[in-house]
N, C-alpha and C. Protein backbone atom coordinates (compact mmCIF):
# COMPACT_ATOMS: atom_id res chain seq x y z
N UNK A 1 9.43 88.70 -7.66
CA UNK A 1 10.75 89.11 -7.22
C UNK A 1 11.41 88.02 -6.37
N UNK A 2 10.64 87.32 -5.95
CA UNK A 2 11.32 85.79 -4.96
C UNK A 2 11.77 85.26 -5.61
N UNK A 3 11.73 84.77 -6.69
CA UNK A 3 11.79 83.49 -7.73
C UNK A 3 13.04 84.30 -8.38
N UNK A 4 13.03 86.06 -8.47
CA UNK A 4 14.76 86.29 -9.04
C UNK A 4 15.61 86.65 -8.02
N UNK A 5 15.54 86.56 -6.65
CA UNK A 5 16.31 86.67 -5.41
C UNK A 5 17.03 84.80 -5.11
N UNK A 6 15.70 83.85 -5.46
CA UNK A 6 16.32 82.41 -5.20
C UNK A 6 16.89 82.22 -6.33
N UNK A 7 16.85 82.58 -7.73
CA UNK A 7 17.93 82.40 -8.78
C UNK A 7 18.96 82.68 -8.52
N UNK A 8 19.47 84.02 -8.34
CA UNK A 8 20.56 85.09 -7.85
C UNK A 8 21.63 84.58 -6.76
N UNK A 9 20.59 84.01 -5.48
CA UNK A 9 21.14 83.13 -4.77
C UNK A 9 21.64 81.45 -4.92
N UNK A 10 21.26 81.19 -6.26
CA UNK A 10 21.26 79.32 -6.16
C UNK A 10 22.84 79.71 -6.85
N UNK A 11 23.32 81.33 -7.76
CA UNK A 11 24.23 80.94 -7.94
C UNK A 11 25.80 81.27 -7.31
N UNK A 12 25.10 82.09 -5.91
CA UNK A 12 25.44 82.85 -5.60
C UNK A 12 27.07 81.86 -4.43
N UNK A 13 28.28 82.33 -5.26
CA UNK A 13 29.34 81.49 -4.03
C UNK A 13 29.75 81.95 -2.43
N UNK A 14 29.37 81.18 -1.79
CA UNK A 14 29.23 81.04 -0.28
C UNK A 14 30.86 81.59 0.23
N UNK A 15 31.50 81.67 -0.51
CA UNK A 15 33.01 82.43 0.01
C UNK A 15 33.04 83.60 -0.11
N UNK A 16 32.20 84.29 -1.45
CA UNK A 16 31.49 85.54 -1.21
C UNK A 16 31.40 86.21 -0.08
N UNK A 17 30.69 85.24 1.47
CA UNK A 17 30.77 86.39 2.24
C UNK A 17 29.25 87.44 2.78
N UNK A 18 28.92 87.77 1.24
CA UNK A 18 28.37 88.78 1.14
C UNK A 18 26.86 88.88 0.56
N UNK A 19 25.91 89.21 0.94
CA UNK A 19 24.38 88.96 0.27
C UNK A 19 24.52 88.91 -1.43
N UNK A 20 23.78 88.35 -2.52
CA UNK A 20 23.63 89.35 -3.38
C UNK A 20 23.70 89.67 -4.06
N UNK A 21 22.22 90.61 -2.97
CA UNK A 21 21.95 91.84 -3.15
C UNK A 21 22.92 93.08 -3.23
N UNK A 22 24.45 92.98 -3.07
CA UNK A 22 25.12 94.00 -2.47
C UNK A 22 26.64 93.57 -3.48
N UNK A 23 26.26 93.06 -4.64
CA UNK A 23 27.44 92.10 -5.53
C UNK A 23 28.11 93.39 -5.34
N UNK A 24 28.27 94.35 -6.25
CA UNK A 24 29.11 95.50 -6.47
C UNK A 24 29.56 95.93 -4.92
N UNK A 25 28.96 95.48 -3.45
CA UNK A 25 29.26 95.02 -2.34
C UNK A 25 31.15 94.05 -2.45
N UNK A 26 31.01 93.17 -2.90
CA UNK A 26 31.87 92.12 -2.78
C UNK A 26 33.20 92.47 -4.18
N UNK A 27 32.64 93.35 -4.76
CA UNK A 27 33.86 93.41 -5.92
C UNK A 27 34.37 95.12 -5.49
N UNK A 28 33.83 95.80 -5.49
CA UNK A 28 34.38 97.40 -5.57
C UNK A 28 35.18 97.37 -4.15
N UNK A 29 35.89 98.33 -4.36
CA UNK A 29 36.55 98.86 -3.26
C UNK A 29 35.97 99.61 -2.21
N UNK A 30 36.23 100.35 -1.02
CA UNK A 30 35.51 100.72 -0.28
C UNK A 30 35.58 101.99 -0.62
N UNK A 31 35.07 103.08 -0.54
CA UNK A 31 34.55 104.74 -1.11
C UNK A 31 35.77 105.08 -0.88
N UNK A 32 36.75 105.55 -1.75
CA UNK A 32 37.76 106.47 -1.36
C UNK A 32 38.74 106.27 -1.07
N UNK A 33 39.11 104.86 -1.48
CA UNK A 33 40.43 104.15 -0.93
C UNK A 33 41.35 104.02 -2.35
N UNK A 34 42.50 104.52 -2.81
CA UNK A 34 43.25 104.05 -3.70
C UNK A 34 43.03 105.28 -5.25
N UNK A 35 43.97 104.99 -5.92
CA UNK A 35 43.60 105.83 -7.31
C UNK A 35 42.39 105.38 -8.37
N UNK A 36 42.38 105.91 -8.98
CA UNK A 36 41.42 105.17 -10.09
C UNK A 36 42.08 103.77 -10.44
N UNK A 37 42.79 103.80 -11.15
CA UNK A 37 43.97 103.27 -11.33
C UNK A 37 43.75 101.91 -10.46
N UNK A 38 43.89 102.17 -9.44
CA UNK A 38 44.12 101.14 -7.91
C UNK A 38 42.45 100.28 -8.13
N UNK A 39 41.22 101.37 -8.15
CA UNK A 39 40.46 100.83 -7.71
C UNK A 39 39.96 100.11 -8.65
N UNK A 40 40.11 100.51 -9.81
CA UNK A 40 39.54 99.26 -11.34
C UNK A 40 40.32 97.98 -10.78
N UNK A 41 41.51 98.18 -10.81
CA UNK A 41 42.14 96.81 -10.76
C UNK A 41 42.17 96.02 -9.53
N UNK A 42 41.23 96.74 -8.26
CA UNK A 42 40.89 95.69 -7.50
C UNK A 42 39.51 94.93 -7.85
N UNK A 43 38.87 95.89 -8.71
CA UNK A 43 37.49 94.47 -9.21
C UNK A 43 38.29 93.37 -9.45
N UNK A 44 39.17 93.46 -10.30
CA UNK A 44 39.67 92.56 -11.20
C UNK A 44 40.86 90.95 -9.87
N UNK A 45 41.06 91.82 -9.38
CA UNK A 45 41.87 90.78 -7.90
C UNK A 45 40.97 90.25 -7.11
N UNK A 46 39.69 91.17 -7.11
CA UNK A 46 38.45 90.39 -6.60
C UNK A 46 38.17 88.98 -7.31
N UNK A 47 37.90 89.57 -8.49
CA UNK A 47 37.59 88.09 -9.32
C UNK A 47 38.35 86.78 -9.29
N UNK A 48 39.97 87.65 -9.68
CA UNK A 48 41.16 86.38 -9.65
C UNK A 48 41.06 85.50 -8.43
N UNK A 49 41.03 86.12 -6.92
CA UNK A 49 40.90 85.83 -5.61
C UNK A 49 39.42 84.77 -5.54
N UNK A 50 38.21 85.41 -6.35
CA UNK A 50 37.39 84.27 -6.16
C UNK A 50 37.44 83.03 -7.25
N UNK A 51 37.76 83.21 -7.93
CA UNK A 51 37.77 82.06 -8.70
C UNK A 51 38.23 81.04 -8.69
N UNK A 52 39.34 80.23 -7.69
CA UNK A 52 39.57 79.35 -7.28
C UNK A 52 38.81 78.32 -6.39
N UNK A 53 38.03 79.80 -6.09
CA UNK A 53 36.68 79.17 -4.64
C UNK A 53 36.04 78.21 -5.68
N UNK A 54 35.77 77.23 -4.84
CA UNK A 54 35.23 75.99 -5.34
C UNK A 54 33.70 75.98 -6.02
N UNK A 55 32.79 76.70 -5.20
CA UNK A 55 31.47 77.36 -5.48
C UNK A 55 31.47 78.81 -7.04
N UNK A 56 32.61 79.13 -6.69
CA UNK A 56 32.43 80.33 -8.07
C UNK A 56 32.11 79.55 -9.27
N UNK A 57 31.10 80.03 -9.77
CA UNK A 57 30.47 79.55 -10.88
C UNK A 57 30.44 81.16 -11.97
N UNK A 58 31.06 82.02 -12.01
CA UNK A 58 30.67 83.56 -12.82
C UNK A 58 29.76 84.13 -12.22
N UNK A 59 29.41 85.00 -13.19
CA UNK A 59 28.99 86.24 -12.39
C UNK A 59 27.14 85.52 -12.51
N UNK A 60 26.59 85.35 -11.81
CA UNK A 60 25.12 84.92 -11.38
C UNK A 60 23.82 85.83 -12.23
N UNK A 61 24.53 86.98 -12.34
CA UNK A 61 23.41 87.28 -13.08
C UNK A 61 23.20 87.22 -14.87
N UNK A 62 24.96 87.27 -15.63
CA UNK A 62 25.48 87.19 -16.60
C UNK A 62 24.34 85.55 -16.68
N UNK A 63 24.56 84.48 -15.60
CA UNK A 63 24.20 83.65 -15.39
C UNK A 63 22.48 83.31 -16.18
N UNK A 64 22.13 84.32 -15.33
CA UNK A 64 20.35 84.06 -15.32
C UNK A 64 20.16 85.02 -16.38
N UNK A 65 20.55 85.80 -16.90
CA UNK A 65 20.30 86.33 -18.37
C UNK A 65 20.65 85.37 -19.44
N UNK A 66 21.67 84.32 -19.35
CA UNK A 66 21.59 83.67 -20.41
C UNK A 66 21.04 82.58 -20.62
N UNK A 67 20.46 82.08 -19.59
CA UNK A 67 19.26 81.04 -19.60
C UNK A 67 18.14 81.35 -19.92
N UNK A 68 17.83 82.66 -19.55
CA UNK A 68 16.31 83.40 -19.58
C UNK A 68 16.30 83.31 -21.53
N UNK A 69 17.30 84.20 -21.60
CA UNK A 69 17.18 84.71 -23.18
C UNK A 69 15.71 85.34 -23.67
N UNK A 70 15.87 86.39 -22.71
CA UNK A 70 14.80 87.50 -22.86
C UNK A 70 14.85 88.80 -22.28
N UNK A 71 15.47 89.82 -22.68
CA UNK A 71 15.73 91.07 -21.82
C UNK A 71 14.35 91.54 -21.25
N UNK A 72 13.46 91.38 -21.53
CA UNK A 72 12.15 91.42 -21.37
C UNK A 72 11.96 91.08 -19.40
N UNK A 73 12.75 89.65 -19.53
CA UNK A 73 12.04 89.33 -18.25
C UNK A 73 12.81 90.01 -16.92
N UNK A 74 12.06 89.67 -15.80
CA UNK A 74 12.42 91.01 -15.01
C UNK A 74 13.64 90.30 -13.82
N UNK A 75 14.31 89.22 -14.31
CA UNK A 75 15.37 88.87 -13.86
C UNK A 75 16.98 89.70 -14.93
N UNK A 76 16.46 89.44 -15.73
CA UNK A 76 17.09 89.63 -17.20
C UNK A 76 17.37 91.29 -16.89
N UNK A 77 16.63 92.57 -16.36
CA UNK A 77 16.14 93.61 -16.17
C UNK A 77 17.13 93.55 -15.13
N UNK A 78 17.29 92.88 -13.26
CA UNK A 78 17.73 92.63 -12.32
C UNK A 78 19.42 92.79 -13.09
N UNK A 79 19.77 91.89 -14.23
CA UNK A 79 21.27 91.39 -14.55
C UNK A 79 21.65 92.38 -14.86
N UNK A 80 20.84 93.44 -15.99
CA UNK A 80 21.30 94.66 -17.06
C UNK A 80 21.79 95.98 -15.47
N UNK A 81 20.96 95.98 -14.68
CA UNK A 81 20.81 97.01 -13.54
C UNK A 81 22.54 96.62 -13.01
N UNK A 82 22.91 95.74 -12.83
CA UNK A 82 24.04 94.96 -12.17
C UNK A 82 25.46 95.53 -13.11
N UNK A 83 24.96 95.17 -14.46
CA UNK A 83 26.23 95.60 -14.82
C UNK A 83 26.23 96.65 -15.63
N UNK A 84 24.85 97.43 -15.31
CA UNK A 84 25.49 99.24 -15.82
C UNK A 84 25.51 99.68 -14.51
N UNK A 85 25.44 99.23 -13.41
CA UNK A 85 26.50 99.66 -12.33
C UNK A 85 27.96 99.68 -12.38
N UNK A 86 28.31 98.36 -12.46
CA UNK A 86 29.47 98.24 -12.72
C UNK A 86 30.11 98.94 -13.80
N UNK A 87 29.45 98.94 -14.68
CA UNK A 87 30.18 99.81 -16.13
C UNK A 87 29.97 101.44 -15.50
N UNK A 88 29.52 102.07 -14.65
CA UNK A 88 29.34 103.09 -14.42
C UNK A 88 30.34 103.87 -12.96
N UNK A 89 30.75 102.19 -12.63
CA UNK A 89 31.96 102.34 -11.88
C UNK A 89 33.37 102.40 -12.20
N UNK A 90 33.46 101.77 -13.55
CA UNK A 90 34.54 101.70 -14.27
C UNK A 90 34.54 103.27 -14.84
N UNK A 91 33.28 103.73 -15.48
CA UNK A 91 33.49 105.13 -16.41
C UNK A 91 33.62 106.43 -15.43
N UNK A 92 33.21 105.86 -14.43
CA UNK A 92 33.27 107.14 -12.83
C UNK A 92 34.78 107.32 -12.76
N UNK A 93 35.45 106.22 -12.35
CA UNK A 93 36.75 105.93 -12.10
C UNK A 93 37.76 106.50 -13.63
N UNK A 94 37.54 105.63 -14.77
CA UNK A 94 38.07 106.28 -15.96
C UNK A 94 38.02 108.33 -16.01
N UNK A 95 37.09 108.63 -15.78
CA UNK A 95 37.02 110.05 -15.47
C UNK A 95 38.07 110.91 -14.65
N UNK A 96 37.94 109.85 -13.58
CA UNK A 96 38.44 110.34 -12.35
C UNK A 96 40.29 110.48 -12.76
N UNK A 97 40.55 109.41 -13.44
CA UNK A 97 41.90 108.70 -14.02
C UNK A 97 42.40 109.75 -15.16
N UNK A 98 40.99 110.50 -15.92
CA UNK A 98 41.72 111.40 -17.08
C UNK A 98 41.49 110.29 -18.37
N UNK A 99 40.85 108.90 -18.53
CA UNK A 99 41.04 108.68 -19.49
C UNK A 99 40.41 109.55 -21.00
N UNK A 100 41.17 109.40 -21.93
CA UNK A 100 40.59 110.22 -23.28
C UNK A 100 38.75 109.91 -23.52
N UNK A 101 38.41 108.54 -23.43
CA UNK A 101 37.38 108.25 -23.63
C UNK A 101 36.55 107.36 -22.58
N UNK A 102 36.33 107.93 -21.39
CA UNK A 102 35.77 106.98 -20.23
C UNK A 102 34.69 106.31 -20.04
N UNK A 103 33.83 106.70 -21.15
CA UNK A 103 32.58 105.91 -21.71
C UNK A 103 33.04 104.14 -22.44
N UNK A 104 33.98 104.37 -23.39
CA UNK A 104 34.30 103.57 -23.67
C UNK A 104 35.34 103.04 -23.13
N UNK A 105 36.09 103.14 -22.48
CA UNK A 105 37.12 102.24 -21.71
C UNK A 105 36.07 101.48 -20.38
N UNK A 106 34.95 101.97 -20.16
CA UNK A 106 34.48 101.73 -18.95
C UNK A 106 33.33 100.48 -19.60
N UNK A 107 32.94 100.52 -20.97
CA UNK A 107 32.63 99.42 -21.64
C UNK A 107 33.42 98.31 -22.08
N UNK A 108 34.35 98.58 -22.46
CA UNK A 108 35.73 97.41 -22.44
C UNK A 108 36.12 96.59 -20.88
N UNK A 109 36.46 97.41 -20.27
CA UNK A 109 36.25 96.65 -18.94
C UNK A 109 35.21 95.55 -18.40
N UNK A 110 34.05 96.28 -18.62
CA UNK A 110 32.89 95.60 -18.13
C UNK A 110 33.30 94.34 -19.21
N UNK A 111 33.13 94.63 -20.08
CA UNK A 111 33.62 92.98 -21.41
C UNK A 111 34.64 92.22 -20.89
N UNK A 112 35.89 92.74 -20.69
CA UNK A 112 37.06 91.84 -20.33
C UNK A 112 36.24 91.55 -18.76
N UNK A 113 35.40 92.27 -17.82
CA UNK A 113 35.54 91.60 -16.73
C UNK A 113 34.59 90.34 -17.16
N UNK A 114 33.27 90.41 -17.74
CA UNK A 114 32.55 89.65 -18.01
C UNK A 114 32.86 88.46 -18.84
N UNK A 115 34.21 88.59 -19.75
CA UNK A 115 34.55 87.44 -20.33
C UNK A 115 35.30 86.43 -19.39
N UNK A 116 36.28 87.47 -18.59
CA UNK A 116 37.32 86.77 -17.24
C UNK A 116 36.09 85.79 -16.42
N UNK A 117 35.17 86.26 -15.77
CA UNK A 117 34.43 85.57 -15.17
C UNK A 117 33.62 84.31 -15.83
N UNK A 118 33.40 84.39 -17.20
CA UNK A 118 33.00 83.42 -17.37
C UNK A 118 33.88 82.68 -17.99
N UNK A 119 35.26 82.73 -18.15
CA UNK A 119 36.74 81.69 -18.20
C UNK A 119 36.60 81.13 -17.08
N UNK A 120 36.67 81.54 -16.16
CA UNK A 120 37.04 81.45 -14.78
C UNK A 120 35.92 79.74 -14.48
N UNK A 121 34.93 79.70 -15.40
CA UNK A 121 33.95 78.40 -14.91
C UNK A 121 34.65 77.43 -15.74
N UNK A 122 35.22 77.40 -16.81
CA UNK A 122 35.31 77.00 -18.02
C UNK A 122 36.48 76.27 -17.68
């Protein structure tokens, strides 16, 4: 588990702020603040806001899953945990919003956020 905490961290940008351990820390909103509506689209101002930072390199774990290229390994395991959070914040929120299908809008998101972030290096 050291060896996927110093990965996590080598890619981790220092304007961040924030451990992490606590990513969905540094992108979500705080419990209860704003509409659904409001709070999807502050992940997304999160991102825009870091990506200029000189250190943002994408999302760190998107990162170490695609070097690994093994869902198997237990960094790879660490990345998947990360973003069915996030996708589970998007489909919480989609719910909350009334969308028709919040399973799948909350998978589209997670894609557009995951493609934005890795533009964002590019």
């Amino acid at each position: 588990m050291k060896q996927i905490s110093r990965l996590s961290t080598s890619w981790w940008p220092r304007a961040w702020n924030v451990s992490p351990r606590t990513t969905q820390g540094a992108l979500l909103p705080a419990e209860g603040v704003g509409s659904p509506r409001e709070r999807i689209l502050h992940v997304f101002e999160r991102l825009e806001y870091l990506e200029p930072v000189q250190d943002f390199r994408g999302c760190p774990y998107v990162a170490a899953a695609v070097q690994l290229k093994s869902p198997q390994h237990p960094a790879s395991r660490v990345a998947r945990r990360q973003k069915d959070g996030l996708t589970s914040f998007f489909q919480h929120e989609a719910e909350r919003g009334g969308a028709p299908d919040p399973g799948l809008l909350a998978r589209q998101l997670t894609l557009i956020f995951d493609g934005a972030s890795a533009r964002s290096v590019v």
